[in-house]
N, C-alpha and C. Protein backbone atom coordinates (compact mmCIF):
# COMPACT_ATOMS: atom_id res chain seq x y z
N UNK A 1 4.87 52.17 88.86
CA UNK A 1 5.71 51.66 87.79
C UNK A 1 5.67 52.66 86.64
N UNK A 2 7.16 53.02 86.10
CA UNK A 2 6.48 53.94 84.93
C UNK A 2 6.71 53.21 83.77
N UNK A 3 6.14 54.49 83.07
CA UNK A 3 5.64 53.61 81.67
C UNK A 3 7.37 53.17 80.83
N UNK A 4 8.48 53.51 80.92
CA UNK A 4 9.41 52.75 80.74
C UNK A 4 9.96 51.19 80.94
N UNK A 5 9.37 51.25 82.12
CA UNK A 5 9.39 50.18 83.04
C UNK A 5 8.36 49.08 82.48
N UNK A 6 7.30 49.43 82.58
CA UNK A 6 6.19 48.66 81.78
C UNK A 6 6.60 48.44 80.22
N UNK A 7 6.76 49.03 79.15
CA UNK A 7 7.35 48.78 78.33
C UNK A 7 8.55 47.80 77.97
N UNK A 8 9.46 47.98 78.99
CA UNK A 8 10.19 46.86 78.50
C UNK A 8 9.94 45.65 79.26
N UNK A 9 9.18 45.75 80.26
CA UNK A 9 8.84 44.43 80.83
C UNK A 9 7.53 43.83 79.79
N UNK A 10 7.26 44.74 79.06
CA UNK A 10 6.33 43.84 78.05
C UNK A 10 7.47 43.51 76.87
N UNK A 11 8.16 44.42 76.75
CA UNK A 11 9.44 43.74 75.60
C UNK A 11 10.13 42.60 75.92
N UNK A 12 10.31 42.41 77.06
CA UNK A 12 11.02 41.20 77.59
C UNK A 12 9.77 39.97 77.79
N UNK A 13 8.77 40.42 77.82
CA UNK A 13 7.68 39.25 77.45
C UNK A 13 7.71 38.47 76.28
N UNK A 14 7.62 39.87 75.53
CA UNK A 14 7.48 39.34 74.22
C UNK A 14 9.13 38.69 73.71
N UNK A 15 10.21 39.03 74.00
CA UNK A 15 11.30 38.55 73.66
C UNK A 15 11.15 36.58 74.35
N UNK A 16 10.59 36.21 75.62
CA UNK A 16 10.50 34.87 75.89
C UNK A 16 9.46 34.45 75.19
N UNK A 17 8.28 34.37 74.75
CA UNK A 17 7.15 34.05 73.90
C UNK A 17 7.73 33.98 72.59
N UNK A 18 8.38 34.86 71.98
CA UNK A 18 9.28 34.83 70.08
C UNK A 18 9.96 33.74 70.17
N UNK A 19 11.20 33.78 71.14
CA UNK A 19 12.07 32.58 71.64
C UNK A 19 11.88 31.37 71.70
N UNK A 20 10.91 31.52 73.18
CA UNK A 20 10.58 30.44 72.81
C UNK A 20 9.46 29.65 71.82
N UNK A 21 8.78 30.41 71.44
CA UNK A 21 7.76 29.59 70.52
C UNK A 21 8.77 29.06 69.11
N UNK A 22 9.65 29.66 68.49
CA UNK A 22 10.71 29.03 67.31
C UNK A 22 11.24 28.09 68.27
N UNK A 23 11.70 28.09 69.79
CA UNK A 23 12.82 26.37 69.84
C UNK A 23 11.35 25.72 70.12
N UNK A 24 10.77 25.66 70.32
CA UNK A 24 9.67 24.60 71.22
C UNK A 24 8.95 24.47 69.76
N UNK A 25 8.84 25.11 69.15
CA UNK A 25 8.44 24.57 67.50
C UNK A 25 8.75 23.74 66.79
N UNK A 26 10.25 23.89 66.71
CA UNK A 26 11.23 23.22 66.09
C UNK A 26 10.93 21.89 66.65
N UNK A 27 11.39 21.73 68.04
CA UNK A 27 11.39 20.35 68.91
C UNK A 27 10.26 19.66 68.93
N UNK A 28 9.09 20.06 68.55
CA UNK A 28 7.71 19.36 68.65
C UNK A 28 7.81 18.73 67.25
N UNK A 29 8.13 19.37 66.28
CA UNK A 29 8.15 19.44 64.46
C UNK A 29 8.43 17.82 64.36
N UNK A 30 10.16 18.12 64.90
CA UNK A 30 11.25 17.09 64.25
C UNK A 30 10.56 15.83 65.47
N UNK A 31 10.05 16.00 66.69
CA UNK A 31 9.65 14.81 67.07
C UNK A 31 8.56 14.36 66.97
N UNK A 32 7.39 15.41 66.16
CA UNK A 32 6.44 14.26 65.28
C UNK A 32 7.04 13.67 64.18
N UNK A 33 8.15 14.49 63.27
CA UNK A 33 8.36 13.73 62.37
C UNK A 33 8.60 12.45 62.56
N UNK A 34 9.78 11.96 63.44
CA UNK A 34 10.32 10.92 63.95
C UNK A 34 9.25 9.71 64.14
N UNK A 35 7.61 9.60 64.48
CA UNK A 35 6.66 8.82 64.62
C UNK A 35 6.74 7.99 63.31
N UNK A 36 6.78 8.90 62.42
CA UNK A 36 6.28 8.70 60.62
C UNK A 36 4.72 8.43 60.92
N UNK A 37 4.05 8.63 61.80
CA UNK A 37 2.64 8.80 61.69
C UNK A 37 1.88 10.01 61.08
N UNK A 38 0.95 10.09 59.75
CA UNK A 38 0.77 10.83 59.04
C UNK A 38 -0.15 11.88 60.02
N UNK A 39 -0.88 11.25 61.28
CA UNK A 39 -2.14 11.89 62.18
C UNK A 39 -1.02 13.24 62.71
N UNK A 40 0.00 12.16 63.45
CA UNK A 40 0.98 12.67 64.53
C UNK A 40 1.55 14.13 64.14
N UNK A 41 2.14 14.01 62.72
CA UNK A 41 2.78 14.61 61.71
C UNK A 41 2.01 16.15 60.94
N UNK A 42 0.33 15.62 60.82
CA UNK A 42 -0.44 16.88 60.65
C UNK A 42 -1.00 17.60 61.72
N UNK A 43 -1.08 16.63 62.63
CA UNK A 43 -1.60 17.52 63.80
C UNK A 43 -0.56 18.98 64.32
N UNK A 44 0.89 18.05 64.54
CA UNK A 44 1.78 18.91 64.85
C UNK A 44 1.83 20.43 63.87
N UNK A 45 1.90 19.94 62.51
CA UNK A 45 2.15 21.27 61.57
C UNK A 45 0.91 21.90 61.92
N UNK A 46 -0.46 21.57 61.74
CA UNK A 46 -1.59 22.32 62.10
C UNK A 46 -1.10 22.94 63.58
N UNK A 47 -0.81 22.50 65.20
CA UNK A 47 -0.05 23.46 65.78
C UNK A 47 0.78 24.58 65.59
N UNK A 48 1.43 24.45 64.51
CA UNK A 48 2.58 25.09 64.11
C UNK A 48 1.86 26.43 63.76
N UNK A 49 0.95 26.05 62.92
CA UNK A 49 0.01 27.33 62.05
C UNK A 49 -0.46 28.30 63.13
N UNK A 50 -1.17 27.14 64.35
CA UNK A 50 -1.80 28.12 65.44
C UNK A 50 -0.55 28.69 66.07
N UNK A 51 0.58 28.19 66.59
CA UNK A 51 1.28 29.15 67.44
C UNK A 51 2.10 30.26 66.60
N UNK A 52 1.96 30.13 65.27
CA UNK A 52 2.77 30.98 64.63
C UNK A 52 1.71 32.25 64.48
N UNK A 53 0.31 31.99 64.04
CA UNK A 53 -0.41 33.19 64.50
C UNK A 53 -0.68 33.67 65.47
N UNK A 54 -0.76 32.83 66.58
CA UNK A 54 -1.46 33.59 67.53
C UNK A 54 -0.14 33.86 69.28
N UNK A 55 1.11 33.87 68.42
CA UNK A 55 2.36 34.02 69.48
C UNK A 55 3.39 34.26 68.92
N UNK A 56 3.78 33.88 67.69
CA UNK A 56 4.90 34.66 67.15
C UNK A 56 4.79 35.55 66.69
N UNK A 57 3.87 35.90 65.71
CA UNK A 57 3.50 36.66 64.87
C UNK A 57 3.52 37.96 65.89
N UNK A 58 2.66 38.10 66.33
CA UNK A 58 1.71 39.44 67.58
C UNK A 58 2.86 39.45 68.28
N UNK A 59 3.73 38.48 69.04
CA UNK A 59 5.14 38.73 69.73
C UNK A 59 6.27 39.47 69.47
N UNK A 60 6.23 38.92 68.00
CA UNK A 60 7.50 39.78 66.74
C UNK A 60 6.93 41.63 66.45
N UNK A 61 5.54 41.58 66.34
CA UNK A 61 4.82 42.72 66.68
C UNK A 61 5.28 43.72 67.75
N UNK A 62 4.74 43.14 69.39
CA UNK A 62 5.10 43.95 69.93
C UNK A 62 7.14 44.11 70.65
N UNK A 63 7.66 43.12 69.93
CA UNK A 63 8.86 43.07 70.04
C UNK A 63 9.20 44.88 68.74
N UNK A 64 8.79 44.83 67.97
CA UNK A 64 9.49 45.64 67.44
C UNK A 64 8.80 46.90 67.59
N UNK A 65 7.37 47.10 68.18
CA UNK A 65 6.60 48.51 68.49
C UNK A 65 7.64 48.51 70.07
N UNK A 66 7.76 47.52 70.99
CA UNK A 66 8.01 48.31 71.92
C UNK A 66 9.80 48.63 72.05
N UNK A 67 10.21 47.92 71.26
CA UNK A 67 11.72 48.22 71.07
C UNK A 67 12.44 49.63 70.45
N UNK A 68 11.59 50.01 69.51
CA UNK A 68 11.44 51.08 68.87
C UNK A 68 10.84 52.07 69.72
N UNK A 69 10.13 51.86 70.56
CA UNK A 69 9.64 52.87 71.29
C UNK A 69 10.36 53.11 72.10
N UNK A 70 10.67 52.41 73.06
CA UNK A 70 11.82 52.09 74.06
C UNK A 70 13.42 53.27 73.55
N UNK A 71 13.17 53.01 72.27
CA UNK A 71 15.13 53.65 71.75
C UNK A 71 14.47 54.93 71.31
N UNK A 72 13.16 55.32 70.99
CA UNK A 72 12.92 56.65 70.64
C UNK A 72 12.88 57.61 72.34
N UNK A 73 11.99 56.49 73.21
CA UNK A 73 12.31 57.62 74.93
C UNK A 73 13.26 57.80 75.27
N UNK A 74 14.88 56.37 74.74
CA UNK A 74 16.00 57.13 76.04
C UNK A 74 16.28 57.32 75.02
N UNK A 75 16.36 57.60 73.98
CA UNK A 75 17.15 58.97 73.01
C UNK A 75 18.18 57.90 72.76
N UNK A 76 18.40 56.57 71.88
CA UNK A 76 19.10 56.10 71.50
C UNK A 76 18.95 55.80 70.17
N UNK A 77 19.75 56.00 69.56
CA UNK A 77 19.81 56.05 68.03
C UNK A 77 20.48 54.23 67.71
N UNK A 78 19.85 54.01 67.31
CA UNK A 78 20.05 52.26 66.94
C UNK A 78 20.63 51.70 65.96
N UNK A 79 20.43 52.66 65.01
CA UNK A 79 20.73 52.46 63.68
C UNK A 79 22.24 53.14 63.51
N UNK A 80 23.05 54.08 64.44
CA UNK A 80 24.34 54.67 65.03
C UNK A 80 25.12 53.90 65.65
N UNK A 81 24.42 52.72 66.18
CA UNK A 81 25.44 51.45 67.49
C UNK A 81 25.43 50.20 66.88
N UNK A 82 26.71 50.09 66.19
CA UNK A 82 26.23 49.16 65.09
C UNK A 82 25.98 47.53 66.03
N UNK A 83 26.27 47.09 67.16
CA UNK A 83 25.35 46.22 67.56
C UNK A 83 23.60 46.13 67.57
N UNK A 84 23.52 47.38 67.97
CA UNK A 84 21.80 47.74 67.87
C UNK A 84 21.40 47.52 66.42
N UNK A 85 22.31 47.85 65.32
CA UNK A 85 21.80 47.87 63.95
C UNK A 85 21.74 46.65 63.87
N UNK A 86 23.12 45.65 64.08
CA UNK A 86 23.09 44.40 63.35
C UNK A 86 22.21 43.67 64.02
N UNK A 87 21.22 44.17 65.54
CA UNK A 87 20.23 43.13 65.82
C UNK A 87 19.18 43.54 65.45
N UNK A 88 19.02 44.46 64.73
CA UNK A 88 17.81 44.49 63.72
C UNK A 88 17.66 44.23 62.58
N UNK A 89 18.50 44.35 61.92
CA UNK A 89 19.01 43.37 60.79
C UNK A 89 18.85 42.10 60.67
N UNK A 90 19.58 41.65 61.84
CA UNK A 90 19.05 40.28 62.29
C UNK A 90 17.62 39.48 62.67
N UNK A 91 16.88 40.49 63.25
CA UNK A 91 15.43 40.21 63.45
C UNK A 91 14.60 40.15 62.55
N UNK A 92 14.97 41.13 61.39
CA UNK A 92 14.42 40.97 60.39
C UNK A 92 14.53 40.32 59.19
N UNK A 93 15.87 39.51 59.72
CA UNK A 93 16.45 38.94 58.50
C UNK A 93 15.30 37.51 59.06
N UNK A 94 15.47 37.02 60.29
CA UNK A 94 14.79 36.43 61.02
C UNK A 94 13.18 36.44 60.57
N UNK A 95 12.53 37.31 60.50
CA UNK A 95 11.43 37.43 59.81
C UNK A 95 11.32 37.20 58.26
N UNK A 96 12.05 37.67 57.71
CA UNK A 96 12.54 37.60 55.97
C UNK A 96 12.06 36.14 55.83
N UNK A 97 12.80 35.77 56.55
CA UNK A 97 13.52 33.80 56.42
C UNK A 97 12.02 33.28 56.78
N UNK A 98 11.73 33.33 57.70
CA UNK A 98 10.59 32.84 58.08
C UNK A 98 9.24 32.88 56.68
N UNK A 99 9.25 34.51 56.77
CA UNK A 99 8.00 34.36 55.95
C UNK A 99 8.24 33.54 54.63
N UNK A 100 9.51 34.36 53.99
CA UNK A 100 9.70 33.41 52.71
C UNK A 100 10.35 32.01 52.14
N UNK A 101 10.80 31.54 53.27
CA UNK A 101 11.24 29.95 52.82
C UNK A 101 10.41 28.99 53.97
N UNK A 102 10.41 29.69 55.44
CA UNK A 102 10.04 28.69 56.20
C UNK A 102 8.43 27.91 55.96
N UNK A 103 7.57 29.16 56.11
CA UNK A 103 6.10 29.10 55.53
C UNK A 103 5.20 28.04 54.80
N UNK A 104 6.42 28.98 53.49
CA UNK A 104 5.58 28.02 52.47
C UNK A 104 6.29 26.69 52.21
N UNK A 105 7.56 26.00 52.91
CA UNK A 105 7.72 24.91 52.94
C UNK A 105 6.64 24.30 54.36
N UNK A 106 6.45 24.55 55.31
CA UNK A 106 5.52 24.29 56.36
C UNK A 106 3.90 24.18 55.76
N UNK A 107 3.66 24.79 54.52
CA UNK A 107 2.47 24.62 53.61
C UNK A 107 2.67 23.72 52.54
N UNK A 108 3.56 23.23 52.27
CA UNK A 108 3.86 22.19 51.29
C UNK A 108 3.58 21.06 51.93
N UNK A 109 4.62 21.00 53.45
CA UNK A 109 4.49 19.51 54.40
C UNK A 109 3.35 19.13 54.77
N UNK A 110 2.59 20.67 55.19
CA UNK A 110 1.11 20.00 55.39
C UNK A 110 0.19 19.06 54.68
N UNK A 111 0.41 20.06 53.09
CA UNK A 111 -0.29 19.36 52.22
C UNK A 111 -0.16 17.65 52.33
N UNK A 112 1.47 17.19 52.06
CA UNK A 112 1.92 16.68 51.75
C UNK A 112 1.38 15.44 52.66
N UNK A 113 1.91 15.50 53.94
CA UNK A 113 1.10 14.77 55.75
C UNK A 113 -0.10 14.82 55.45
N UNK A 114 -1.46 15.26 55.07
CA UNK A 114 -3.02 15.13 54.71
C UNK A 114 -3.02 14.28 53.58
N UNK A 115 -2.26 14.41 53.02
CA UNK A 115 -2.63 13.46 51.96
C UNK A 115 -1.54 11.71 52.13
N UNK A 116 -0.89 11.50 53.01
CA UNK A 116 -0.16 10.33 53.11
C UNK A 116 -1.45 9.48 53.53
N UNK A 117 -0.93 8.21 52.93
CA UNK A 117 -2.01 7.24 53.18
C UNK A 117 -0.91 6.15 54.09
N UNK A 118 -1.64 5.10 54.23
CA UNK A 118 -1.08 3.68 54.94
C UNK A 118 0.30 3.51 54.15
N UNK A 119 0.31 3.42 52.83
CA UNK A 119 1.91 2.89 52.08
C UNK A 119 3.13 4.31 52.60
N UNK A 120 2.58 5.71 52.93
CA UNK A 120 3.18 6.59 53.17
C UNK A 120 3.84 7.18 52.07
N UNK A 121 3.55 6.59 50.46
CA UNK A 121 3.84 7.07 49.38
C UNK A 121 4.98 8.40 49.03
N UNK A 122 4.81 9.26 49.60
CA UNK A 122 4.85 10.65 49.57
C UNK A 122 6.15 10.86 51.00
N UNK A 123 6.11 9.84 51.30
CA UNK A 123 6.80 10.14 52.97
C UNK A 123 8.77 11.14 52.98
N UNK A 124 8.90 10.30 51.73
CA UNK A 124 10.60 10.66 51.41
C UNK A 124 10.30 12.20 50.65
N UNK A 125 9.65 12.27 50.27
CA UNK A 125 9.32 13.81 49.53
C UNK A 125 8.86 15.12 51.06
N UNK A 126 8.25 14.21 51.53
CA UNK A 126 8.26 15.01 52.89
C UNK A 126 9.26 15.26 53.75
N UNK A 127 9.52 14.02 54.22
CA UNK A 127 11.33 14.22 54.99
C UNK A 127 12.54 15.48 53.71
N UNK A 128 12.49 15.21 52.75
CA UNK A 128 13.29 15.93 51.93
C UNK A 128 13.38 17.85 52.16
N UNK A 129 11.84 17.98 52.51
CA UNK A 129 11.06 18.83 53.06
C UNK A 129 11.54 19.23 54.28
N UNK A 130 11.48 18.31 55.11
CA UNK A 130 11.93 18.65 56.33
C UNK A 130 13.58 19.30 56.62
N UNK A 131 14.02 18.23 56.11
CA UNK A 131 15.45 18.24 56.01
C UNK A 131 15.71 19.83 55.51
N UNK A 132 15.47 20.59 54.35
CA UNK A 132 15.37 22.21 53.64
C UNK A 132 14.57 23.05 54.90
N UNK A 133 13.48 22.36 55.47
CA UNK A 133 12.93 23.31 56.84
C UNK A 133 14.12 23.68 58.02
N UNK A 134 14.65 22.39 57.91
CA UNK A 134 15.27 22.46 59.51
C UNK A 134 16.72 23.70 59.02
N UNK A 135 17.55 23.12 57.80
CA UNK A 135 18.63 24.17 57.33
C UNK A 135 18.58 25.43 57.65
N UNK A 136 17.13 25.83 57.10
CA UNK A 136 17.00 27.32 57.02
C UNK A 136 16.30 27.89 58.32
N UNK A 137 15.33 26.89 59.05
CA UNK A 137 15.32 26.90 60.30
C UNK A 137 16.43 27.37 61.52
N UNK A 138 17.38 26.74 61.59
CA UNK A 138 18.24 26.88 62.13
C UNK A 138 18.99 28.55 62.38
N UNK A 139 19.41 28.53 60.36
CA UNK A 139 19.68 29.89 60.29
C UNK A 139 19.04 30.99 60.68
N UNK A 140 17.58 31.01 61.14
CA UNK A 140 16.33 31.70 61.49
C UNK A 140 16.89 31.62 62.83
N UNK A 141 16.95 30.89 63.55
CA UNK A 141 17.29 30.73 64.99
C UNK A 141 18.21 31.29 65.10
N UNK A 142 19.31 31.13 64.47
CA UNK A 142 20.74 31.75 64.81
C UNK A 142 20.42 33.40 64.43
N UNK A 143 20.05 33.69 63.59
CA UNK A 143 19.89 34.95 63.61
C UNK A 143 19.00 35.71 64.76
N UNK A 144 17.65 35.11 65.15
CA UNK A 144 16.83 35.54 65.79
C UNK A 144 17.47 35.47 67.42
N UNK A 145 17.84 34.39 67.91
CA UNK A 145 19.10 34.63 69.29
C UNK A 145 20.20 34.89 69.06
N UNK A 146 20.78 35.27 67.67
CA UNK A 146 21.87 36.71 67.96
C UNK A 146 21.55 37.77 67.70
N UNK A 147 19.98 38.44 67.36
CA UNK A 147 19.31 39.71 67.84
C UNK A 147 19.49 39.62 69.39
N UNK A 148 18.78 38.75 69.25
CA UNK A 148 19.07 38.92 71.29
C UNK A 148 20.17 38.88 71.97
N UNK A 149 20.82 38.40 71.51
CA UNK A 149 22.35 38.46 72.44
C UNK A 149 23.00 39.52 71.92
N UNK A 150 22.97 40.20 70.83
CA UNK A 150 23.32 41.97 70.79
C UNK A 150 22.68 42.50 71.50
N UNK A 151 21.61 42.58 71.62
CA UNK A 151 20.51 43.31 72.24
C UNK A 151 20.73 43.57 73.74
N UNK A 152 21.32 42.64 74.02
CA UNK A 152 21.57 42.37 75.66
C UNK A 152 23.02 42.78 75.90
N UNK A 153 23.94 42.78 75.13
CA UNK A 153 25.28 42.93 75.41
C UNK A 153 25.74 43.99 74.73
N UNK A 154 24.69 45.20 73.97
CA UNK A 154 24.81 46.15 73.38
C UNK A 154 25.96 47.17 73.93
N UNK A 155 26.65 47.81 73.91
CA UNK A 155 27.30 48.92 74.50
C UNK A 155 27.13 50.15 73.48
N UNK A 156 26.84 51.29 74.43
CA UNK A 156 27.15 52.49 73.83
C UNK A 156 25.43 52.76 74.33
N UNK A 157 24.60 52.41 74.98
CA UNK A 157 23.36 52.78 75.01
C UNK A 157 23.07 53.09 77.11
């Protein structure tokens, strides 16, 4: 196998692991929310924390060391094909979004779920929460699988 070969079969790893860990995130999120159980509700976001370090994060990593590496061996200029550009743009807009709105609303909800008691006091301030997660969520998604669907339907490479 050469090392081209290996490379993007680890890029294409890492492209199903990025993928899917944002939809299977999302879908776990919104169906603890749905319980209104405060246990159900922190447990899930505490998941969230672990798969976002230890699979998106390192995924989005070697998504962009081996992608970049990949366009520096066959001599493709990325930033010249403007599909190749706009799915990096996109990936990173994808990252942008994430770190700075998704995050620290996902650190607010937490708070927010640890501290609900039996009356659920706090519960509509959370959903409100959710509701601003999922918006910009979405847009994260849409950007992050239309990196990939340029990526895949690129021409000129």
């Amino acid at each position: 196998m050469s090392f081209q070969i290996l490379l993007r079969l680890l890029h294409l790893f890492a492209v199903v692991v990025f993928l899917g860990d944002i939809a299977v995130t999302a879908v776990w999120r919104l169906l603890a929310d749905q319980t209104r159980e405060p246990r159900v509700i922190v447990y899930a976001l505490r998941l969230v924390l672990i798969t976002d370090r230890y699979l998106l994060m390192p995924s989005a990593l070697v998504l962009a060391a081996t992608g970049f590496l990949i366009a520096h061996l066959r001599d493709i200029p990325i930033w010249s094909i403007p599909s190749y550009a706009v799915a990096q743009i996109l990936f990173m807009l994808s990252g942008v979004l994430w770190n700075l709105v998704l995050r620290p609303i996902q650190g607010r909800q937490l708070a927010i779920a640890e501290s609900l008691g039996a009356s659920g006091e706090r519960f509509d301030e959370y959903l409100l929460l959710t509701k601003r997660w999922l918006r910009w969520g979405i847009l994260t998604m849409l950007c992050a699988f239309g990196s990939m669907a340029l990526m895949v339907l690129a021409r000129g490479a």
